[in-house]
N, C-alpha and C. Protein backbone atom coordinates (compact mmCIF):
# COMPACT_ATOMS: atom_id res chain seq x y z
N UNK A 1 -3.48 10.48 -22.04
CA UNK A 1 -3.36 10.59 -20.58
C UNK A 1 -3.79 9.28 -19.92
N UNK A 2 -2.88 8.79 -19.14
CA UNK A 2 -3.60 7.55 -18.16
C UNK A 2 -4.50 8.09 -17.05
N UNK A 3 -5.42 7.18 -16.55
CA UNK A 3 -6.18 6.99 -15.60
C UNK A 3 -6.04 6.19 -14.93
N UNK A 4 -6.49 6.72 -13.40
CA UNK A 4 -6.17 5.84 -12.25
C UNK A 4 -7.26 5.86 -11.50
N UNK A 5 -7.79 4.49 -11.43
CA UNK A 5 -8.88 4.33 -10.49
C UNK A 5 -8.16 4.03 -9.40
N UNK A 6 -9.51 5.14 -8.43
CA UNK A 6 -8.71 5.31 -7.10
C UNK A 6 -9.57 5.78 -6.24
N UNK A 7 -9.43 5.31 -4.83
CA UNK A 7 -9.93 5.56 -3.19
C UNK A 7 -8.93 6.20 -2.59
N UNK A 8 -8.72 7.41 -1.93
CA UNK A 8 -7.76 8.15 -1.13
C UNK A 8 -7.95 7.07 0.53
N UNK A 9 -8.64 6.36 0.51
CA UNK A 9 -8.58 5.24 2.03
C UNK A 9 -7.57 4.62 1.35
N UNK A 10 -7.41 4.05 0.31
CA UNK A 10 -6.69 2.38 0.02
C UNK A 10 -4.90 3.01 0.34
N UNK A 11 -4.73 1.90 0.91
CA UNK A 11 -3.28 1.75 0.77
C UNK A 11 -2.70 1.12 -0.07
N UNK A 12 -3.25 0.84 -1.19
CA UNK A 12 -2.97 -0.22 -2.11
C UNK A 12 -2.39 1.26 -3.17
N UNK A 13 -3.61 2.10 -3.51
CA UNK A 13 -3.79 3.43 -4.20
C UNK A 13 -2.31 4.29 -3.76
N UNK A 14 -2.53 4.64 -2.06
CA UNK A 14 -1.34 5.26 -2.03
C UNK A 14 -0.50 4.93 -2.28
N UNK A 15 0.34 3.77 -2.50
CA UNK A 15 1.41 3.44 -3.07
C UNK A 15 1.32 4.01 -4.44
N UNK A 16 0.63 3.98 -5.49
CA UNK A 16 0.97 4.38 -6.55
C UNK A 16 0.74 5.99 -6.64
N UNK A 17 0.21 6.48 -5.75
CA UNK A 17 -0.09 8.32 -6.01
C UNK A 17 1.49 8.62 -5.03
N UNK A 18 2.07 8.08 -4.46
CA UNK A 18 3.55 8.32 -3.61
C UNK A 18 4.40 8.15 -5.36
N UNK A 19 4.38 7.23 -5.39
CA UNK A 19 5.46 6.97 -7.34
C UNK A 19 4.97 8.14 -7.82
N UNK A 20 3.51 8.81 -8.07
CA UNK A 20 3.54 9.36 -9.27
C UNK A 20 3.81 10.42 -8.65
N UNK A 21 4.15 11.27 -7.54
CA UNK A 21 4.56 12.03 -6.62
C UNK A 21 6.01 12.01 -7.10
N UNK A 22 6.92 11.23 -7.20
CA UNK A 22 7.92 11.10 -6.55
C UNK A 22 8.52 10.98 -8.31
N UNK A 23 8.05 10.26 -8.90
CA UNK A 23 8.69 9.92 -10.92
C UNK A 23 7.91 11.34 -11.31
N UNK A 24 7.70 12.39 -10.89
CA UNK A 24 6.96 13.90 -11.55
C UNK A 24 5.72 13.48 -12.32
N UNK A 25 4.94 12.27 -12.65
CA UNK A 25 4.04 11.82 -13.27
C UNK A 25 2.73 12.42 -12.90
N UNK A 26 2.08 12.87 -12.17
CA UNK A 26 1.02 13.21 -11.24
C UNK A 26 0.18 14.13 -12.29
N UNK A 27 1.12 15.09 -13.12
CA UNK A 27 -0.03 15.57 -14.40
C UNK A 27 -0.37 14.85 -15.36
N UNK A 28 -0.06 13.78 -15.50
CA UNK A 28 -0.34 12.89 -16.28
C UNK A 28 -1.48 11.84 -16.13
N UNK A 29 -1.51 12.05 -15.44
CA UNK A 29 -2.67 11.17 -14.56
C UNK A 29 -4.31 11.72 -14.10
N UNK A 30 -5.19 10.98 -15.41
CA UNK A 30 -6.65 11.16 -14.17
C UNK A 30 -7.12 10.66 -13.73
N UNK A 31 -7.44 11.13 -11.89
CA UNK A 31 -7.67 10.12 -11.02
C UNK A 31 -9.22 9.82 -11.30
N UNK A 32 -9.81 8.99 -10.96
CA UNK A 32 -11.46 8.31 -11.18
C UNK A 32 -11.72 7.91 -10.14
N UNK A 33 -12.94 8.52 -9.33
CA UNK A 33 -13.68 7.90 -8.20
C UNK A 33 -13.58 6.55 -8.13
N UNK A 34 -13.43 5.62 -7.36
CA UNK A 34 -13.86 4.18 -7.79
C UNK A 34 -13.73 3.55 -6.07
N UNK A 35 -14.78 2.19 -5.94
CA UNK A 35 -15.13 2.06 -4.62
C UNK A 35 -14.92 0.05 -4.68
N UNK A 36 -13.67 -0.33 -3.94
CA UNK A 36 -13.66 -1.80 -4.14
C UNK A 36 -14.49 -1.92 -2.78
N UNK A 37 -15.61 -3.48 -2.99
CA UNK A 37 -16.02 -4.06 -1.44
C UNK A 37 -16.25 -5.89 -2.51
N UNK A 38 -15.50 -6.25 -0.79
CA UNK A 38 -15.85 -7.51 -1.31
C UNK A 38 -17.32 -7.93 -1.77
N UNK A 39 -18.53 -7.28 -1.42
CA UNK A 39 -19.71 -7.95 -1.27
C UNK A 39 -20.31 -6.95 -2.41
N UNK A 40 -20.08 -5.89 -2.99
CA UNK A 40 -20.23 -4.85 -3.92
C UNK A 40 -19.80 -4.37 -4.87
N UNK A 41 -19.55 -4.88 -5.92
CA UNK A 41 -18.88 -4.04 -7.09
C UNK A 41 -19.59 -3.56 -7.94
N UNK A 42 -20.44 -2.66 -7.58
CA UNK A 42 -21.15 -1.78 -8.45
C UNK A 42 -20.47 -0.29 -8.88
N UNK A 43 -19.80 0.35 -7.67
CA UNK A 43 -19.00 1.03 -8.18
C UNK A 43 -17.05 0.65 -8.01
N UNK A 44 -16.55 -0.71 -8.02
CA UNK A 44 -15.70 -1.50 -8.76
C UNK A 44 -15.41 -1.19 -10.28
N UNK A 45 -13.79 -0.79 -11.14
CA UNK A 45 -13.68 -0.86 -12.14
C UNK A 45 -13.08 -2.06 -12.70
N UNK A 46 -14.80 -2.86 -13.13
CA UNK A 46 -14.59 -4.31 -13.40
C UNK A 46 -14.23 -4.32 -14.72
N UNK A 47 -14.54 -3.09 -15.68
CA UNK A 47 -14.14 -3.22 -16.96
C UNK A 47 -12.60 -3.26 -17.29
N UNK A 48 -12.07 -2.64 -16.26
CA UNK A 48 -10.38 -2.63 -16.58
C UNK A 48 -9.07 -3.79 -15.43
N UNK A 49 -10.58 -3.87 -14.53
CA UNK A 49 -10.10 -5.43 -12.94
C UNK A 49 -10.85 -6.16 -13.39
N UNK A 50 -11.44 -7.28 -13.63
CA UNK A 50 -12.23 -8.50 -13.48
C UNK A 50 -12.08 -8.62 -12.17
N UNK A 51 -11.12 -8.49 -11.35
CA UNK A 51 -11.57 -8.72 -9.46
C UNK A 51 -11.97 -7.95 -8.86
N UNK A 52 -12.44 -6.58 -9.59
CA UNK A 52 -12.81 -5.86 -9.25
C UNK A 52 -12.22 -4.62 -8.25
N UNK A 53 -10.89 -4.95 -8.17
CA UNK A 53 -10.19 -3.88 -6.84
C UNK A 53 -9.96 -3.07 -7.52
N UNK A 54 -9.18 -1.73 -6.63
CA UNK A 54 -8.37 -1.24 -7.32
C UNK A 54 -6.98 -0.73 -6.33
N UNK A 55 -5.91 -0.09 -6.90
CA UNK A 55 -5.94 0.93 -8.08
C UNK A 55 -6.07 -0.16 -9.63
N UNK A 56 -6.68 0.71 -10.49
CA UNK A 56 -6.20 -0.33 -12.09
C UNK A 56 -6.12 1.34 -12.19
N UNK A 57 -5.14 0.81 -13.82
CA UNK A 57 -4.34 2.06 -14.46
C UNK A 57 -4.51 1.86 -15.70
N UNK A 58 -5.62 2.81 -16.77
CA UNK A 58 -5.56 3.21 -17.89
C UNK A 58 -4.36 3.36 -18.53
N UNK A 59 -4.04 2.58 -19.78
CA UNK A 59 -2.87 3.13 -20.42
C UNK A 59 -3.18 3.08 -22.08
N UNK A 60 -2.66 4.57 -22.69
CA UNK A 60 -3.12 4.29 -24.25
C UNK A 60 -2.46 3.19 -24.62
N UNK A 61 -1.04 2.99 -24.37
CA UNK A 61 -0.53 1.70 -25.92
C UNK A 61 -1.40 -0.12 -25.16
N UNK A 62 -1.45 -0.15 -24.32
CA UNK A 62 -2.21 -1.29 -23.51
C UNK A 62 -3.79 -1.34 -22.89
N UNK A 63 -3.76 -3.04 -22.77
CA UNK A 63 -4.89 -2.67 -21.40
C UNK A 63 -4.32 -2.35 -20.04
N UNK A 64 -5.55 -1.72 -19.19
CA UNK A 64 -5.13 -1.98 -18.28
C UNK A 64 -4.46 -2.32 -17.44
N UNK A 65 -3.22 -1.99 -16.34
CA UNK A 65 -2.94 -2.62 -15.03
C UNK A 65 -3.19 -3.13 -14.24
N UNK A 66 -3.14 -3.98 -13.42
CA UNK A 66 -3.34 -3.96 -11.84
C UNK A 66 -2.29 -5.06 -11.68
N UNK A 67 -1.69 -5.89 -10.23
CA UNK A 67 -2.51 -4.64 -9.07
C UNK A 67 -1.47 -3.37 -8.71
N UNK A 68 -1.49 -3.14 -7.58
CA UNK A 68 -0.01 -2.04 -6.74
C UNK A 68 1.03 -1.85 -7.62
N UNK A 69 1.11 -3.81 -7.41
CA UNK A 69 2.69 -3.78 -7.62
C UNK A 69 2.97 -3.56 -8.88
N UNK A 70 2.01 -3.92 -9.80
CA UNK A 70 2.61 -4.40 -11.64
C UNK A 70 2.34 -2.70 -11.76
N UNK A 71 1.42 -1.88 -11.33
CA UNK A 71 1.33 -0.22 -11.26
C UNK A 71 2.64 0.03 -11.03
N UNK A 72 3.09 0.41 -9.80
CA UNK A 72 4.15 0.95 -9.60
C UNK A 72 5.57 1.11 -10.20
N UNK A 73 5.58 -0.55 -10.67
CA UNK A 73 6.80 -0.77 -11.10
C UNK A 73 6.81 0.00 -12.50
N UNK A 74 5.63 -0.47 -13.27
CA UNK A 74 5.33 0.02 -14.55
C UNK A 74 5.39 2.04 -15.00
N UNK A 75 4.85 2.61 -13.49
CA UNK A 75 5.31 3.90 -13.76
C UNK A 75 6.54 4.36 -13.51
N UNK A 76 7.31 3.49 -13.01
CA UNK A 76 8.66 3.52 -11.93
C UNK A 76 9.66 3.67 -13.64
N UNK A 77 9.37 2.16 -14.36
CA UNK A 77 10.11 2.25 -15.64
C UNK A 77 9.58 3.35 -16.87
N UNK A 78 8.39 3.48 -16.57
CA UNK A 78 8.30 4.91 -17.66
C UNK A 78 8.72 6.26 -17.22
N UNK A 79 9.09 6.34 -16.26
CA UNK A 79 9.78 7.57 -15.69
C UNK A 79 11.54 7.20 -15.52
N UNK A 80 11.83 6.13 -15.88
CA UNK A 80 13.36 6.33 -15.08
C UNK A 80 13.31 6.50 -13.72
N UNK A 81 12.15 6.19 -13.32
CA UNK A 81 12.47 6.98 -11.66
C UNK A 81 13.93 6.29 -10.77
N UNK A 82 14.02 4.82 -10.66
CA UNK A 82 14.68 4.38 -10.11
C UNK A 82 14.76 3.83 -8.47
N UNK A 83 13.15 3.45 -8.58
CA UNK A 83 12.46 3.04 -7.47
C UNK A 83 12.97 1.50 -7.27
N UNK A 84 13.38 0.74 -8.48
CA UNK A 84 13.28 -0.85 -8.42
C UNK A 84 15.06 -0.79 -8.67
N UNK A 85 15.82 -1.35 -8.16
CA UNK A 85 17.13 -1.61 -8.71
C UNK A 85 17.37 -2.41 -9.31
N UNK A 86 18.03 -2.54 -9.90
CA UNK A 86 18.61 -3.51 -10.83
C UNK A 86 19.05 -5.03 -9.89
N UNK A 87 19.08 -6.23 -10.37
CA UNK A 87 19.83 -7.24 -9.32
C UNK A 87 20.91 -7.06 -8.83
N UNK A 88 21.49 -7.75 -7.58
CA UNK A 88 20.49 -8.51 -6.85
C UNK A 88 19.46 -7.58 -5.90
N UNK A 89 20.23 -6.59 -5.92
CA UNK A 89 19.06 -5.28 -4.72
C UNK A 89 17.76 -5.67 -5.39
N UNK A 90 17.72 -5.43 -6.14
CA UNK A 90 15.99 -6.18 -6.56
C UNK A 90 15.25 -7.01 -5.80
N UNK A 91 15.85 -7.74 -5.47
CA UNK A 91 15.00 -8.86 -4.85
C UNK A 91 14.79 -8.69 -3.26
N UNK A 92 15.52 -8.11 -2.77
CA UNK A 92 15.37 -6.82 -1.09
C UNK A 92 14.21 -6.18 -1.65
N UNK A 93 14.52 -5.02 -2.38
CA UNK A 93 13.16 -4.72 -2.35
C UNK A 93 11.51 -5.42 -2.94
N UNK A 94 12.07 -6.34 -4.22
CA UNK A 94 10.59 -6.47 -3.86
C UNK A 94 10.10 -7.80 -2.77
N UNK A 95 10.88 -8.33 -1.87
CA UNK A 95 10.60 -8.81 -0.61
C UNK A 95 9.91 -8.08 0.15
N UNK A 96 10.57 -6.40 0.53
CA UNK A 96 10.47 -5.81 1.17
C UNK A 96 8.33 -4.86 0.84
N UNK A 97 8.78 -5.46 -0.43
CA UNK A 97 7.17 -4.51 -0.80
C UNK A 97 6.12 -5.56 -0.85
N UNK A 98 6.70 -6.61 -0.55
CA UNK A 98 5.51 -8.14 -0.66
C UNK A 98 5.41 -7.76 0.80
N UNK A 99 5.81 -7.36 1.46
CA UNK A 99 5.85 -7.33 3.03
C UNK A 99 5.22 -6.49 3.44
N UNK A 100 5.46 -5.50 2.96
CA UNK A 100 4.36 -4.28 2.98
C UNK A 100 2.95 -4.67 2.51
N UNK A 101 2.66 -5.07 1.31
CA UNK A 101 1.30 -5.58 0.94
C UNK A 101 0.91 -6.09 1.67
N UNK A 102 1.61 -7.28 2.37
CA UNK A 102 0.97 -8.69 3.34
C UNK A 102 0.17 -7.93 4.20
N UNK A 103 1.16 -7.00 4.88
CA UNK A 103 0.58 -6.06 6.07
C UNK A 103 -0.77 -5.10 5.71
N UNK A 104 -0.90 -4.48 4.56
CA UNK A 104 -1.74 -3.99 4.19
C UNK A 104 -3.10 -4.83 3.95
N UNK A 105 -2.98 -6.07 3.45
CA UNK A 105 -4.20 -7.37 3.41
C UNK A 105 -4.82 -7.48 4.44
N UNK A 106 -3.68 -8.11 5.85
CA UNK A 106 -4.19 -8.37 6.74
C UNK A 106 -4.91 -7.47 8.08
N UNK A 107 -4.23 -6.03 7.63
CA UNK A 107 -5.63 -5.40 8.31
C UNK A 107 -6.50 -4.75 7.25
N UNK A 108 -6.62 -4.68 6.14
CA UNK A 108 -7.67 -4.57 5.05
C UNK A 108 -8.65 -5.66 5.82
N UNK A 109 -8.48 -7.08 6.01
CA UNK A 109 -9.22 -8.13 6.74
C UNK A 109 -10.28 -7.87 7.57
N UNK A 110 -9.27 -7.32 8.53
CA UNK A 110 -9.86 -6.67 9.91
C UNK A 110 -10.71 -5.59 10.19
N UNK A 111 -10.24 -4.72 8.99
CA UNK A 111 -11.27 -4.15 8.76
C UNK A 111 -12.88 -4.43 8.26
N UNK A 112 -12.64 -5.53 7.02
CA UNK A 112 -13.83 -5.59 6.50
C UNK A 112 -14.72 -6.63 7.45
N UNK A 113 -14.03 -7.21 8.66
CA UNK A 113 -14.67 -8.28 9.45
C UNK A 113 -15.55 -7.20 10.46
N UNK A 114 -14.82 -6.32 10.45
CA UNK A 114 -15.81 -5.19 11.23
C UNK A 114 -16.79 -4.39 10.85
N UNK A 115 -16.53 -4.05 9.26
CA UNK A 115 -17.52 -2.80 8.40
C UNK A 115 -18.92 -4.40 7.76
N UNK A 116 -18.17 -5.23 7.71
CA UNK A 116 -18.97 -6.34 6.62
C UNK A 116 -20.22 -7.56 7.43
N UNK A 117 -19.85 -7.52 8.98
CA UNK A 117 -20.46 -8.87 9.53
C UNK A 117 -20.66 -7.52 10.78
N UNK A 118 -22.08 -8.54 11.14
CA UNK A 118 -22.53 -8.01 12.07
C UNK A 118 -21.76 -8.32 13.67
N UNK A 119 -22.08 -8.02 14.84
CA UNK A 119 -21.08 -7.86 16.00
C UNK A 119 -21.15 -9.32 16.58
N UNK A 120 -22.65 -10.08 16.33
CA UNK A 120 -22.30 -11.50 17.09
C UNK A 120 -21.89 -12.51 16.00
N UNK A 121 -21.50 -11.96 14.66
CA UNK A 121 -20.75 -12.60 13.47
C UNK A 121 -19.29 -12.47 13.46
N UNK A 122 -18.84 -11.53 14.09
CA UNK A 122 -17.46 -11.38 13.82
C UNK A 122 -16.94 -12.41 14.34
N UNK A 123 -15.49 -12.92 14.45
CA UNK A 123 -14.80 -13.62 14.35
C UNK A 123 -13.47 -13.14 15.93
N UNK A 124 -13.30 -13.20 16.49
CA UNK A 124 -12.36 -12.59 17.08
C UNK A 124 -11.15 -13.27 17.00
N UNK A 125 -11.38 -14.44 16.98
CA UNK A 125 -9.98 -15.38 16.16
C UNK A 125 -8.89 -15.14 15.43
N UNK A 126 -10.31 -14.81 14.40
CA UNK A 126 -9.93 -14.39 12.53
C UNK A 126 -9.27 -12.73 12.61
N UNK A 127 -10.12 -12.18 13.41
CA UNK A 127 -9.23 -10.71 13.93
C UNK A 127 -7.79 -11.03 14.86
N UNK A 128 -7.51 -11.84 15.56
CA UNK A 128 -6.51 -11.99 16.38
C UNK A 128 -5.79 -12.72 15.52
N UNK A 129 -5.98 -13.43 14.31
CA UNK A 129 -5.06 -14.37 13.22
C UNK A 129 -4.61 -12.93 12.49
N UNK A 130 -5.12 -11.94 12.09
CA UNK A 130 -4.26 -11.16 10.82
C UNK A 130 -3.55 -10.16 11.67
N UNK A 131 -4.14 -9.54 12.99
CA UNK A 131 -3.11 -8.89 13.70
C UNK A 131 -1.81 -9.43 14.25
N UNK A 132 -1.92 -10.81 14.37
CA UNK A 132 -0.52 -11.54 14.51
C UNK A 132 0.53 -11.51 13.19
N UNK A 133 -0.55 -11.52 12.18
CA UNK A 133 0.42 -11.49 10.85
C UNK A 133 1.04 -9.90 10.97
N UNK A 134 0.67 -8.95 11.29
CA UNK A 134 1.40 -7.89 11.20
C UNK A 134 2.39 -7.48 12.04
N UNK A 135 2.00 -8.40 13.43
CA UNK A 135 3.20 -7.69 14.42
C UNK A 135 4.20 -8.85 14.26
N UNK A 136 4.02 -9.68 13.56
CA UNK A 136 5.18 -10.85 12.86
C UNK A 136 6.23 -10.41 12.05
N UNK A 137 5.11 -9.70 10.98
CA UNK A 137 6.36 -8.65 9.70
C UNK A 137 6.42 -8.03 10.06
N UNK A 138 6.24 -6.93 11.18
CA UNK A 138 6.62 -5.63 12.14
C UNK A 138 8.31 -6.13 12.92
N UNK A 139 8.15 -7.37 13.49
CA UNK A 139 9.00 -7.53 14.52
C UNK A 139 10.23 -8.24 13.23
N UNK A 140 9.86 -8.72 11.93
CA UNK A 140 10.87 -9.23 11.26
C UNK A 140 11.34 -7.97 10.92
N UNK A 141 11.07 -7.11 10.58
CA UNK A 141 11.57 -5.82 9.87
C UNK A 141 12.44 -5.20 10.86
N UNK A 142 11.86 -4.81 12.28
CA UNK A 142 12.87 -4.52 13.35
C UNK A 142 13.82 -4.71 13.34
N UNK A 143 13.79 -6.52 12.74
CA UNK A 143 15.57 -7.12 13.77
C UNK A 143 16.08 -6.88 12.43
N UNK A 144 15.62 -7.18 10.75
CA UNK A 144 16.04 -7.99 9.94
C UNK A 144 16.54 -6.79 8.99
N UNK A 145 15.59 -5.33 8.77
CA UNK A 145 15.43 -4.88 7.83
C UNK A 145 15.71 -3.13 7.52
N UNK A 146 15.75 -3.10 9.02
CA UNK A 146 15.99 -1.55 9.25
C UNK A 146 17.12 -0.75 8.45
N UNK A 147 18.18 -1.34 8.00
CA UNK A 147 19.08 -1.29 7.33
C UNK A 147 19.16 -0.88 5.71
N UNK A 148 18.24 -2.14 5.56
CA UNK A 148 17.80 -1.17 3.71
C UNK A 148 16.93 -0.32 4.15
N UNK A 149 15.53 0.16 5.35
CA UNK A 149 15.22 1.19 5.21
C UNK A 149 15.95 2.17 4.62
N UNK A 150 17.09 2.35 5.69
CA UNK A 150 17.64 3.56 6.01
C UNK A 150 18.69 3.84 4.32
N UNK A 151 18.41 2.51 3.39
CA UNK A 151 19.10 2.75 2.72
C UNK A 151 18.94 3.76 1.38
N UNK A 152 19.13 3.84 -0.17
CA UNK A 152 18.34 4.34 -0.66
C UNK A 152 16.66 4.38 -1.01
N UNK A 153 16.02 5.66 -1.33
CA UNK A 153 14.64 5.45 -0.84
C UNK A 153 14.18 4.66 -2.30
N UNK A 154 13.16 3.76 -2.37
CA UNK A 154 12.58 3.10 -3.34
C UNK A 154 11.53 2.52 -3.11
N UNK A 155 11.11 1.21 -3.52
CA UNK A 155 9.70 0.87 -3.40
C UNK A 155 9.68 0.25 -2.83
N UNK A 156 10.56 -0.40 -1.83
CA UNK A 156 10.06 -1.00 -0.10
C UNK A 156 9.51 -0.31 0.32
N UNK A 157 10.42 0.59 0.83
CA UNK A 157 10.29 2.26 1.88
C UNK A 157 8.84 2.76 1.88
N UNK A 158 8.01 2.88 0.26
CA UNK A 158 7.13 3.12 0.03
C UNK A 158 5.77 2.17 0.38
N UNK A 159 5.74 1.16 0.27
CA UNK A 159 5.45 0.09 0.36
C UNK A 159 5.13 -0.08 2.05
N UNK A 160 6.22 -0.35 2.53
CA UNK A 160 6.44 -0.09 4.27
C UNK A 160 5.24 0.97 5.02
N UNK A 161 5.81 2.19 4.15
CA UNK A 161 5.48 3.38 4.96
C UNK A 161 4.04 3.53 4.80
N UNK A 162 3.09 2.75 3.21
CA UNK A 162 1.79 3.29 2.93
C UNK A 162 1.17 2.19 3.88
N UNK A 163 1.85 1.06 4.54
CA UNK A 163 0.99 -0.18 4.96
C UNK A 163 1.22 0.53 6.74
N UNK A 164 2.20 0.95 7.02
CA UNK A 164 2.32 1.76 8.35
C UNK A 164 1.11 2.66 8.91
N UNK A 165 0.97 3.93 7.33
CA UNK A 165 0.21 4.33 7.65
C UNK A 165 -1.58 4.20 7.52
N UNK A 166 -1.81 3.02 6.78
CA UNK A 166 -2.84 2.01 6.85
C UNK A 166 -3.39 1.54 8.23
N UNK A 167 -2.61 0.98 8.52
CA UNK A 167 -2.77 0.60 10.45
C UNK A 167 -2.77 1.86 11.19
N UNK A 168 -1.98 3.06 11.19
CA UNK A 168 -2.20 3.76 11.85
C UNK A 168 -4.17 4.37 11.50
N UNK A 169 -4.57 4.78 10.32
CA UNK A 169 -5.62 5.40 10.06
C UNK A 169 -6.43 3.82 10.57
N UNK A 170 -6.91 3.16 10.07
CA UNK A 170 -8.09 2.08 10.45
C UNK A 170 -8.13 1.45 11.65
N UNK A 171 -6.48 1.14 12.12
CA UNK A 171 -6.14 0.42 13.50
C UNK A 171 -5.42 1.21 14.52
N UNK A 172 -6.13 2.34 14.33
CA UNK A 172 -5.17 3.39 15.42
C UNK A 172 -5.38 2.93 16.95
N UNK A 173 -6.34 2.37 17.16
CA UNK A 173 -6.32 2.09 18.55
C UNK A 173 -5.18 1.62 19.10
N UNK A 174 -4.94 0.29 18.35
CA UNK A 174 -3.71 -1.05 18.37
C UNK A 174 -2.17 -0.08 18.47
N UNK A 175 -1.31 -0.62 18.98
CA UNK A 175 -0.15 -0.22 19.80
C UNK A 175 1.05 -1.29 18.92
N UNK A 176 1.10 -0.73 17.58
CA UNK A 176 2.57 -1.28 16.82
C UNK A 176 3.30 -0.71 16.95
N UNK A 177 3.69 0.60 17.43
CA UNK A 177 5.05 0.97 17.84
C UNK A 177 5.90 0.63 18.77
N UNK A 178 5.09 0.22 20.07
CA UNK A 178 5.48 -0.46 21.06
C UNK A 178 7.09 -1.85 21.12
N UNK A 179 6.57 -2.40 19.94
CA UNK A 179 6.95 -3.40 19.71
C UNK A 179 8.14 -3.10 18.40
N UNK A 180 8.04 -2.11 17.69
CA UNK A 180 9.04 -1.94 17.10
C UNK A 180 9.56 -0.29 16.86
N UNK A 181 10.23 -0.06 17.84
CA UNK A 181 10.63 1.44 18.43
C UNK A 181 11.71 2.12 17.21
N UNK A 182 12.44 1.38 16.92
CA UNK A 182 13.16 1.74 15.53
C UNK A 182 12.08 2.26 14.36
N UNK A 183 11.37 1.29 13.76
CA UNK A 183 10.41 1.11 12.62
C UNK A 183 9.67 2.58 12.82
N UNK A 184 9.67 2.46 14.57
CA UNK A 184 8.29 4.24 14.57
C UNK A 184 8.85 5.08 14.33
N UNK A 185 10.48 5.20 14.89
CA UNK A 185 11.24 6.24 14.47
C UNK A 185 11.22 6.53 12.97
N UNK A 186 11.70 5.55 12.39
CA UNK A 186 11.80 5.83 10.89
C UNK A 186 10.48 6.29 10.30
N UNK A 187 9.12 5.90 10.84
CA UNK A 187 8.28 6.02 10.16
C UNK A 187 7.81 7.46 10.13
N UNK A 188 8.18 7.61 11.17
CA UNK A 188 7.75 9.13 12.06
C UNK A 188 9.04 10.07 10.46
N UNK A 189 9.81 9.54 10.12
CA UNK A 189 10.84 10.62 9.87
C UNK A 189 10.53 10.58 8.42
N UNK A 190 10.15 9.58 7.51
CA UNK A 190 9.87 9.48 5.61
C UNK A 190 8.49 10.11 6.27
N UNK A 191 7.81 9.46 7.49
CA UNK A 191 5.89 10.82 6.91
C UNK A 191 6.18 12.37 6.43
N UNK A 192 7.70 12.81 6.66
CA UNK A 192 7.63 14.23 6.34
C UNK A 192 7.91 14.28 4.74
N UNK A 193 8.49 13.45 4.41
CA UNK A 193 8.76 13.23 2.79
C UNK A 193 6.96 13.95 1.97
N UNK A 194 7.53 15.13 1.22
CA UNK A 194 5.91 15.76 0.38
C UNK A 194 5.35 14.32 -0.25
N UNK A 195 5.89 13.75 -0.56
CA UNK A 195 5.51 12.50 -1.15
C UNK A 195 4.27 11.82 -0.34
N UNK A 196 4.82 12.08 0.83
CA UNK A 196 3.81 11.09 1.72
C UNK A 196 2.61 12.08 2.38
N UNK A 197 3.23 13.55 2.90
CA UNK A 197 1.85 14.43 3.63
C UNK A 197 1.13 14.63 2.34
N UNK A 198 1.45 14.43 0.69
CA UNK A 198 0.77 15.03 -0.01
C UNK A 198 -0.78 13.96 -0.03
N UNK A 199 -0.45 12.66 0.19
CA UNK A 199 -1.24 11.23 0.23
C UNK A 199 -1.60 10.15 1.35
N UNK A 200 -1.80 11.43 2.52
CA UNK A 200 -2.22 10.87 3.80
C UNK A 200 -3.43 10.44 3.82
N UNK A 201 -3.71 9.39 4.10
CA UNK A 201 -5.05 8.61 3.56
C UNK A 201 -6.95 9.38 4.09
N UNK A 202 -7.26 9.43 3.73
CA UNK A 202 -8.88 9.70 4.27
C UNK A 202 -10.00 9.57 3.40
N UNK A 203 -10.98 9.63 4.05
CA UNK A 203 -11.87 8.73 3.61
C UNK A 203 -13.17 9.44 2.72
């Protein structure tokens, strides 16, 4: 049986509990408490990350996985699922899931500038630098990308939707729909996918 170290907060995690949702893998899998902080890795699985994040993924014939992406893809091909296409669609999506990550980093950032430094330490700059990075790949996806959304579902879509709902749970205050009225629609319409209410993030 593999193991998956894992936080039900990370959006990094939900991406791979959406695959194992979605490739029927999910009995196969045991999940393991595990807690990434930049300033803490005591409960970090450094024995199977040396960087200490996670998700990492137990596997008998290997070591270890990480990160998301080399996960996903890796359960994607032991299932046949048919999350990654073959070329050139390949390279749409994994654009499309580097895009998603980016977005997921840069308020991962924002977050930890708030949970990690005290209030006359923070940065408001450094907070106003990674929220620009998101309503950047928000507004490229609008004009550029809506199209393979809507196309077959795979590991953009997934990707997209776990970094969507990332900002919505940590940055709910902030107003990204505003700015991309399509993107909310769609997002609003895969959250009903079991895939996704089964791995709505909390803490």
């Amino acid at each position: 049986m593999m193991r998956l170290h894992h936080a039900a907060a990370s959006p990094f995690v939900r991406k791979v509990m959406i695959v194992l949702h979605e490739t029927g893998q999910l009995g196969e899998v045991e999940l393991v408490a595990a807690h990434a902080s930049p300033i803490d890795a005591t409960n970090a699985p450094l024995k199977h990350n040396p960087l200490g994040k996670i998700p990492a993924l137990e596997r008998e014939e290997g070591p270890a996985l990480y990160d998301s992406r080399v996960i996903t893809r890796y359960l994607d091909a032991r299932a046949d699922g048919g999350l990654y296409p073959a070329a050139p669609a390949l390279w749409d999506v994994l654009t499309l899931e580097a895009t998603g990550d980016g977005i997921m980093e840069a308020a991962l950032l924002i977050v930890y500038e708030g949970r990690f430094r005290s209030p006359e330490a923070q940065l408001a700059p450094w907070v106003d630098g990674q929220w620009a990075k998101i309503t950047s790949a928000l507004e490229m996806i609008e004009a550029s990308w809506m199209g393979h959304l809507a196309g077959p579902f795979g590991a953009g879509q997934i990707a997209i939707a776990s970094a969507l709902g990332y900002v919505d749970f940590r940055l709910g205050a902030r107003d990204w729909r505003s700015g991309a009225p399509q993107l909310a629609a769609w997002f609003a319409e895969i959250s009903e996918r079991p895939s996704f209410k089964a791995t709505v993030p909390g803490d």
